[in-house]
PDB file of N, CA and C in Angstrom:
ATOM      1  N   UNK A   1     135.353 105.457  82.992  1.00  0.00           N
ATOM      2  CA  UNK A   1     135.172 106.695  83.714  1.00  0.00           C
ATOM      3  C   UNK A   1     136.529 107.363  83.826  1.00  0.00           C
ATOM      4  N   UNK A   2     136.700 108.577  83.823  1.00  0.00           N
ATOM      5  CA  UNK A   2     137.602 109.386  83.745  1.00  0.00           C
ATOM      6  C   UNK A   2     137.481 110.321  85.227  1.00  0.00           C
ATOM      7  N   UNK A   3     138.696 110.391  86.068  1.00  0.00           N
ATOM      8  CA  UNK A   3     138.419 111.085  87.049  1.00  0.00           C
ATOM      9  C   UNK A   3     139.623 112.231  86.881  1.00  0.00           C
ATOM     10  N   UNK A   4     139.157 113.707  86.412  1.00  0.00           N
ATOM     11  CA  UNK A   4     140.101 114.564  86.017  1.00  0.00           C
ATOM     12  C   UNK A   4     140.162 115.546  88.246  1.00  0.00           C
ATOM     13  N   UNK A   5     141.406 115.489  88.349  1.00  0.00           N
ATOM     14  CA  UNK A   5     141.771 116.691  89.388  1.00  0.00           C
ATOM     15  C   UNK A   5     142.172 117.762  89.247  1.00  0.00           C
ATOM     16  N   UNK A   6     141.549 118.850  90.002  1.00  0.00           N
ATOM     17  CA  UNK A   6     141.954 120.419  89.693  1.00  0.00           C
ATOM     18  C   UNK A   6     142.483 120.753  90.614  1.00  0.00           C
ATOM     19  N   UNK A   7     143.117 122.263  90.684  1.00  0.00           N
ATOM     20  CA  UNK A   7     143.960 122.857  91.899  1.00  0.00           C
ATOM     21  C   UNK A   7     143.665 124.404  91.763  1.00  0.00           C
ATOM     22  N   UNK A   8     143.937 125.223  92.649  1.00  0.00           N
ATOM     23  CA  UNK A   8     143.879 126.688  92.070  1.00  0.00           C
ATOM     24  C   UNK A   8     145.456 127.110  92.266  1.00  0.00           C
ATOM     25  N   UNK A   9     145.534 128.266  91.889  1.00  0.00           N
ATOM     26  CA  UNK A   9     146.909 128.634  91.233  1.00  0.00           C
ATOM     27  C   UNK A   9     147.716 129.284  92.278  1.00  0.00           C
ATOM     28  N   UNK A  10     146.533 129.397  93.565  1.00  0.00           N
ATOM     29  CA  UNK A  10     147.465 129.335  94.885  1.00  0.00           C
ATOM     30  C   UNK A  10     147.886 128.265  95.504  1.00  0.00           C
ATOM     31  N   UNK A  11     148.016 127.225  94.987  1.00  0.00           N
ATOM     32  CA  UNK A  11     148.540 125.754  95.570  1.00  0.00           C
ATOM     33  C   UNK A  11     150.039 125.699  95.098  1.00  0.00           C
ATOM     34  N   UNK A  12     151.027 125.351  96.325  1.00  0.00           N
ATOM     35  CA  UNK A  12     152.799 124.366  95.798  1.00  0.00           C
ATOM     36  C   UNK A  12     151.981 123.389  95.360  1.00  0.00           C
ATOM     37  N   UNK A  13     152.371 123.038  94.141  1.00  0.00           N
ATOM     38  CA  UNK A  13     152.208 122.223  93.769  1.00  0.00           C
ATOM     39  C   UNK A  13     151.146 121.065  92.892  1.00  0.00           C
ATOM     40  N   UNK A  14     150.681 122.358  91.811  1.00  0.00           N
ATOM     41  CA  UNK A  14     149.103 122.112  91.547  1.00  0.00           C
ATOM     42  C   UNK A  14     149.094 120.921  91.128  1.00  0.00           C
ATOM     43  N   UNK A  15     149.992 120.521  90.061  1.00  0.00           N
ATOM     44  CA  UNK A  15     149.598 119.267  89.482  1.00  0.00           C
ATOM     45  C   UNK A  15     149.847 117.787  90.612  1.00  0.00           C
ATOM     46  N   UNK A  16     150.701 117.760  91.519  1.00  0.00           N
ATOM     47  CA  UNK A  16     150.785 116.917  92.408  1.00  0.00           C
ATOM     48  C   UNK A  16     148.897 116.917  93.253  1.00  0.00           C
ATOM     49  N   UNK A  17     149.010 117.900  93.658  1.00  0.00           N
ATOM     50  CA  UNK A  17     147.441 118.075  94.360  1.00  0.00           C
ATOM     51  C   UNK A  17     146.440 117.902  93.741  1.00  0.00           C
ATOM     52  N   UNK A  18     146.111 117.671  92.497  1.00  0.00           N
ATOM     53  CA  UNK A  18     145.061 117.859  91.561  1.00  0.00           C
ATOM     54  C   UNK A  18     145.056 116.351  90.816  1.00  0.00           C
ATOM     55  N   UNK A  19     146.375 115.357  91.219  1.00  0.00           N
ATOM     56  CA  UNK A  19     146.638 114.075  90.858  1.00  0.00           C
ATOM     57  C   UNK A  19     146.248 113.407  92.071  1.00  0.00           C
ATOM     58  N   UNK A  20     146.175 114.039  93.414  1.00  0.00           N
ATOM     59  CA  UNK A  20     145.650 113.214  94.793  1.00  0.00           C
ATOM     60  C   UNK A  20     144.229 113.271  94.906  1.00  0.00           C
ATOM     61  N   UNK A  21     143.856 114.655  94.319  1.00  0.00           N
ATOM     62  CA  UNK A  21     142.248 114.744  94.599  1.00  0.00           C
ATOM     63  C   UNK A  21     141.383 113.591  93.619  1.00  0.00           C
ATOM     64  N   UNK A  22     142.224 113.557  92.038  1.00  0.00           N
ATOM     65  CA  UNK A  22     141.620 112.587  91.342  1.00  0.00           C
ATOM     66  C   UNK A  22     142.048 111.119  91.765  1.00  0.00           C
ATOM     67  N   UNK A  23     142.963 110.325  92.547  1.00  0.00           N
ATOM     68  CA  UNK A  23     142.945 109.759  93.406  1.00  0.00           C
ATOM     69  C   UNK A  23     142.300 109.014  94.588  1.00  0.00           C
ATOM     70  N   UNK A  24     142.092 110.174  95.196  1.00  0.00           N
ATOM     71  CA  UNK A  24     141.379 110.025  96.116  1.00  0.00           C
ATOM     72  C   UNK A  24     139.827 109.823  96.124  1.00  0.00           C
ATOM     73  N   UNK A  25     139.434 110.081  94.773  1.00  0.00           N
ATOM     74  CA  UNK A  25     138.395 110.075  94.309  1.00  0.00           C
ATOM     75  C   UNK A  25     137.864 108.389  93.901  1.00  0.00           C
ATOM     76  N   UNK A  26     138.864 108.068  93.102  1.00  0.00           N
ATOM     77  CA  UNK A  26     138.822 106.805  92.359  1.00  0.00           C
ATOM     78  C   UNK A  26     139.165 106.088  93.524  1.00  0.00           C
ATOM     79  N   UNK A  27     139.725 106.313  94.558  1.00  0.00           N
ATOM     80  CA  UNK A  27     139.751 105.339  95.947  1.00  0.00           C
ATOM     81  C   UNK A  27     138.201 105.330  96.191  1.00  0.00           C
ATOM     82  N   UNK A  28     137.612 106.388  96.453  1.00  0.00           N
ATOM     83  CA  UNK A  28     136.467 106.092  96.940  1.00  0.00           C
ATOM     84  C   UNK A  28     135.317 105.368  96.186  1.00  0.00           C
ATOM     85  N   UNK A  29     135.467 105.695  94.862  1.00  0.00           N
ATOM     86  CA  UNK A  29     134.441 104.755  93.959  1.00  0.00           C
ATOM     87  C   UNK A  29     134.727 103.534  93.530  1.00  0.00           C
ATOM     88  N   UNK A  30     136.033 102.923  94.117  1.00  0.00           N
ATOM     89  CA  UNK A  30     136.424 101.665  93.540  1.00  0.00           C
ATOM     90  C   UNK A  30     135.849 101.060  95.126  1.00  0.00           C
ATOM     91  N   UNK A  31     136.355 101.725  96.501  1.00  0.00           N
ATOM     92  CA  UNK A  31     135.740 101.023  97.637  1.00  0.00           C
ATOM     93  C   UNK A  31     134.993 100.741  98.183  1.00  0.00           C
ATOM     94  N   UNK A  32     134.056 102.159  97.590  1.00  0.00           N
ATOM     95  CA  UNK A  32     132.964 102.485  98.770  1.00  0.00           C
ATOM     96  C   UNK A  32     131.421 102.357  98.027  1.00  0.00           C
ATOM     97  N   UNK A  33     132.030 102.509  96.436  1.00  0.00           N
ATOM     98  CA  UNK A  33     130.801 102.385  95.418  1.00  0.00           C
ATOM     99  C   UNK A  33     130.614 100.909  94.482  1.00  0.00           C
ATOM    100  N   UNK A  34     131.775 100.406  94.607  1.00  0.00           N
ATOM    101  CA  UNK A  34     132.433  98.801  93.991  1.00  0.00           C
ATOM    102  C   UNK A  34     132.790  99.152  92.171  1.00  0.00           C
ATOM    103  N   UNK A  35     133.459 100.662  91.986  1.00  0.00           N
ATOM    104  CA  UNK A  35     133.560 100.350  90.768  1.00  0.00           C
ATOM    105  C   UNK A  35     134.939  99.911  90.468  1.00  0.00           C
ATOM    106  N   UNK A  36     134.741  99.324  89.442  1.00  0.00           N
ATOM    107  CA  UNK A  36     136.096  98.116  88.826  1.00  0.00           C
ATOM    108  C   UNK A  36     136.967  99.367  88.901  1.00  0.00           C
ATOM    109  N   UNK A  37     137.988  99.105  89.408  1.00  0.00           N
ATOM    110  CA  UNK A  37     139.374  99.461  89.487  1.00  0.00           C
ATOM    111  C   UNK A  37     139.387 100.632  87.809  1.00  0.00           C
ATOM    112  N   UNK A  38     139.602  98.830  87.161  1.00  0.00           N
ATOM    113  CA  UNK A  38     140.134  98.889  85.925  1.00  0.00           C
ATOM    114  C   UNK A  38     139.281  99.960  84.807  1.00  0.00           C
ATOM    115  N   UNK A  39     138.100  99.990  85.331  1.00  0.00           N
ATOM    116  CA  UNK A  39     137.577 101.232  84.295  1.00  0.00           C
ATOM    117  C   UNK A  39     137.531 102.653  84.944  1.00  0.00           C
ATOM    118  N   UNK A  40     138.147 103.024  85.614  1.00  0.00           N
ATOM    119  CA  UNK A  40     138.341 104.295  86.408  1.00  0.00           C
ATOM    120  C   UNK A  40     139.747 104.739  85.711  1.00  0.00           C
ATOM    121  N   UNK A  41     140.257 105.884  85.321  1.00  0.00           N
ATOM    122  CA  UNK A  41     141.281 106.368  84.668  1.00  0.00           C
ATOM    123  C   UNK A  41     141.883 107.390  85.206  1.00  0.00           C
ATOM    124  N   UNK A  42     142.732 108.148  85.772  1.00  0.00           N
ATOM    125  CA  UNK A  42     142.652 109.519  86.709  1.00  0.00           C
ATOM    126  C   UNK A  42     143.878 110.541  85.637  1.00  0.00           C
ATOM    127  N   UNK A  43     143.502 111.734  85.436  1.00  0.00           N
ATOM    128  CA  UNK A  43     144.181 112.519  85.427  1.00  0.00           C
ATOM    129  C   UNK A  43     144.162 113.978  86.286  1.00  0.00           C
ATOM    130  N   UNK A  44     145.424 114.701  85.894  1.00  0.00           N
ATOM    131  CA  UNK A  44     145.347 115.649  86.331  1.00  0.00           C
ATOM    132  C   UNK A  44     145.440 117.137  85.407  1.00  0.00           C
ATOM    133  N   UNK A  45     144.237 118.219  85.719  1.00  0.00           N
ATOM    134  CA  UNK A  45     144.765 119.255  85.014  1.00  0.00           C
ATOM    135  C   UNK A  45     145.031 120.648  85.951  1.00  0.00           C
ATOM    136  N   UNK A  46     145.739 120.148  86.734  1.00  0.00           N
ATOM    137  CA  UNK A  46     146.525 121.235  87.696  1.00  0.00           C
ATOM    138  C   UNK A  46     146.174 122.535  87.633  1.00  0.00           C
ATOM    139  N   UNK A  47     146.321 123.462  87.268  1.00  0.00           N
ATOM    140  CA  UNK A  47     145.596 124.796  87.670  1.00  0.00           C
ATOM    141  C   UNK A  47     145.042 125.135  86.140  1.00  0.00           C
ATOM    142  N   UNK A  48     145.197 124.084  85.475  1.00  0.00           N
ATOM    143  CA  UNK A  48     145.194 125.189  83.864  1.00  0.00           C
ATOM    144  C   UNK A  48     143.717 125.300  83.357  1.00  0.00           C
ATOM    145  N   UNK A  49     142.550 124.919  84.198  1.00  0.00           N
ATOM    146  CA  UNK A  49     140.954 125.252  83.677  1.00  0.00           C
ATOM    147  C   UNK A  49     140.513 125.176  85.007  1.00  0.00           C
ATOM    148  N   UNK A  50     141.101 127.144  85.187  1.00  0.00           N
ATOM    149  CA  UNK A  50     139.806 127.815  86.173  1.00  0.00           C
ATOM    150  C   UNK A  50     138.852 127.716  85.811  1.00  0.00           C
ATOM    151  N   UNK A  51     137.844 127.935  86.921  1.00  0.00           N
ATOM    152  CA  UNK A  51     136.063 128.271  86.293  1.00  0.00           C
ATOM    153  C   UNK A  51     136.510 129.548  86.514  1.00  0.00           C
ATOM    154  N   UNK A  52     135.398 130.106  86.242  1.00  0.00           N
ATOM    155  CA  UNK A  52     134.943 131.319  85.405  1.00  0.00           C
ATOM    156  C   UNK A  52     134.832 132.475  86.477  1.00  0.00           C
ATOM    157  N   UNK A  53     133.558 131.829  87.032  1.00  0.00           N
ATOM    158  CA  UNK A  53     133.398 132.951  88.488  1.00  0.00           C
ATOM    159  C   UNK A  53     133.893 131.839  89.696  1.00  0.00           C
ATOM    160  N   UNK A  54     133.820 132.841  90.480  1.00  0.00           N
ATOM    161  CA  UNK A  54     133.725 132.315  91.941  1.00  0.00           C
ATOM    162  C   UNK A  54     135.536 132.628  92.587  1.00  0.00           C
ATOM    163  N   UNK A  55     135.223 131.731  93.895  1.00  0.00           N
ATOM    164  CA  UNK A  55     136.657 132.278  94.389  1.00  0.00           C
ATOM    165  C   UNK A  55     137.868 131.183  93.933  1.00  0.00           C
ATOM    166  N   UNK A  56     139.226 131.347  93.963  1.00  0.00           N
ATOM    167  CA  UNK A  56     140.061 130.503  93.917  1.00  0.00           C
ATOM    168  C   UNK A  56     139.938 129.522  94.311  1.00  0.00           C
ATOM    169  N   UNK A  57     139.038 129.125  95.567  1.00  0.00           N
ATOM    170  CA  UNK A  57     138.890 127.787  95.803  1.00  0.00           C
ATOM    171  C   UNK A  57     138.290 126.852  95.166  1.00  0.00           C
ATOM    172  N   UNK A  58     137.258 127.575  94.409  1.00  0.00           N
ATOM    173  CA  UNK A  58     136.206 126.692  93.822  1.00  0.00           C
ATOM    174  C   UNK A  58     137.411 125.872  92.805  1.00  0.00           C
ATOM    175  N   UNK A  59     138.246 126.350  92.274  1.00  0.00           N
ATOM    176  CA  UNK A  59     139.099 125.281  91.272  1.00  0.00           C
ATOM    177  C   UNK A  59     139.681 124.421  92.176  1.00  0.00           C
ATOM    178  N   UNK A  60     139.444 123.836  93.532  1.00  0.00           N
ATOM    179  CA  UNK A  60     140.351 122.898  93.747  1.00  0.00           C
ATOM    180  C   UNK A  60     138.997 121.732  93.629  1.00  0.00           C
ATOM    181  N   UNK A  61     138.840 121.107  92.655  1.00  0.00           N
ATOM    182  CA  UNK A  61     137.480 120.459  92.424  1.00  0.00           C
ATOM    183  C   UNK A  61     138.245 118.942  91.942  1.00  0.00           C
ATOM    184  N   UNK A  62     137.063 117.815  91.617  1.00  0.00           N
ATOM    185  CA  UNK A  62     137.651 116.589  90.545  1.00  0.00           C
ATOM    186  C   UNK A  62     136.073 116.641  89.975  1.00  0.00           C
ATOM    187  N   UNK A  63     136.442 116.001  88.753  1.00  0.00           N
ATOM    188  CA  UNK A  63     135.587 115.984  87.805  1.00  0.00           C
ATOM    189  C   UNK A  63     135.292 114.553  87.156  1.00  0.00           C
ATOM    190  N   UNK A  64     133.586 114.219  86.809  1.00  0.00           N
ATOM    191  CA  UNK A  64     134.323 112.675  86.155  1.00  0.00           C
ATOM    192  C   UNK A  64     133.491 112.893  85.086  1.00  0.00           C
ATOM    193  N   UNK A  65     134.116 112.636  83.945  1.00  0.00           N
ATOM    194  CA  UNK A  65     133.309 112.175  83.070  1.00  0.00           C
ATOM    195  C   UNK A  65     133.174 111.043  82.668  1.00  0.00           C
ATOM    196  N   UNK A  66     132.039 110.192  82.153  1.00  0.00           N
ATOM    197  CA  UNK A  66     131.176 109.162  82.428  1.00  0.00           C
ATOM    198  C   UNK A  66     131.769 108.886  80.682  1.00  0.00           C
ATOM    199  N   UNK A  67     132.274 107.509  80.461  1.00  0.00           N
ATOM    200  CA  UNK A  67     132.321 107.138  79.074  1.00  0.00           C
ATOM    201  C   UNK A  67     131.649 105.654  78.797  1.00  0.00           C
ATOM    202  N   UNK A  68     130.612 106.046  77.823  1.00  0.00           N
ATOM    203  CA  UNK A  68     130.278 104.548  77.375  1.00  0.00           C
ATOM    204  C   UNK A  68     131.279 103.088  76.807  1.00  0.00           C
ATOM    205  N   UNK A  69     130.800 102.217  77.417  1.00  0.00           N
ATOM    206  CA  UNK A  69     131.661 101.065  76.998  1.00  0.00           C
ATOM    207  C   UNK A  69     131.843 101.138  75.289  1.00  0.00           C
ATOM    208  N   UNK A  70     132.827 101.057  74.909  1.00  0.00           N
ATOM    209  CA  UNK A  70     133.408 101.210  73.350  1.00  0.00           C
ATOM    210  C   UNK A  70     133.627 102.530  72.739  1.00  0.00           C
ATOM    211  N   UNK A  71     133.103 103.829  73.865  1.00  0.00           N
ATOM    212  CA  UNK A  71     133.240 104.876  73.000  1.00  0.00           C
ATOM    213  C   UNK A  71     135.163 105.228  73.172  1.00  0.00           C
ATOM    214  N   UNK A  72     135.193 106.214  72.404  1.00  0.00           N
ATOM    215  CA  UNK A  72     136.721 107.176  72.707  1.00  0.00           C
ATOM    216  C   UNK A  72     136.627 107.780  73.595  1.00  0.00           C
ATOM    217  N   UNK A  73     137.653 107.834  74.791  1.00  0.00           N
ATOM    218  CA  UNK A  73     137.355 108.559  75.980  1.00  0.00           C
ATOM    219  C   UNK A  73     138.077 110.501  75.291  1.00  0.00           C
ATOM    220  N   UNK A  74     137.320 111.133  75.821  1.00  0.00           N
ATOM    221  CA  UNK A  74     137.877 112.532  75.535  1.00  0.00           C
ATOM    222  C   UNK A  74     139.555 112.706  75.567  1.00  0.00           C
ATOM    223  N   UNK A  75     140.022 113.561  74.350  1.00  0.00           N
ATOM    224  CA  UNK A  75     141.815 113.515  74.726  1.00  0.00           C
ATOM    225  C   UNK A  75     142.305 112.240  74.097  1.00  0.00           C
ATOM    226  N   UNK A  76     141.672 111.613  73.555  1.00  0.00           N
ATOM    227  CA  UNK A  76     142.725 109.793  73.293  1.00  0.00           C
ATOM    228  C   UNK A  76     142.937 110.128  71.891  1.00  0.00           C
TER     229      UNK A  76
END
């Protein structure tokens, strides 16, 4: 699993904030859901993929995408 963090482009500090949200994320699914540590991955893509509509806030989001055991994770 891949846990990507976003920020909007009114944040100090997007990529720091967008590395806590994906973080904070993978805290919660390793504690609270029991997933293995070790298959959780976190990045960050700091302000650089707004959505489309909506307000600035909506980009402060995390995202996961789900990878099958043996596939290529997206980006590798």
């Amino acid at each position: 699993m891949i846990v990507i963090g976003h920020a909007d482009t009114t944040e100090r500090r997007p990529d720091l904030l967008a590395r806590q949200r994906a973080e904070a994320a993978k805290t919660y699914l390793v504690r609270e859901r029991g997933v293995e540590e070790s298959r959780v991955s976190v990045r960050s893509a700091a302000a650089t993929q707004p959505r489309a509509a909506g307000s600035p806030l909506s980009n402060r989001r995390v995202e996961l995408i789900f990878v099958p055991e043996g596939a290529v994770p997206p980006g590798e």
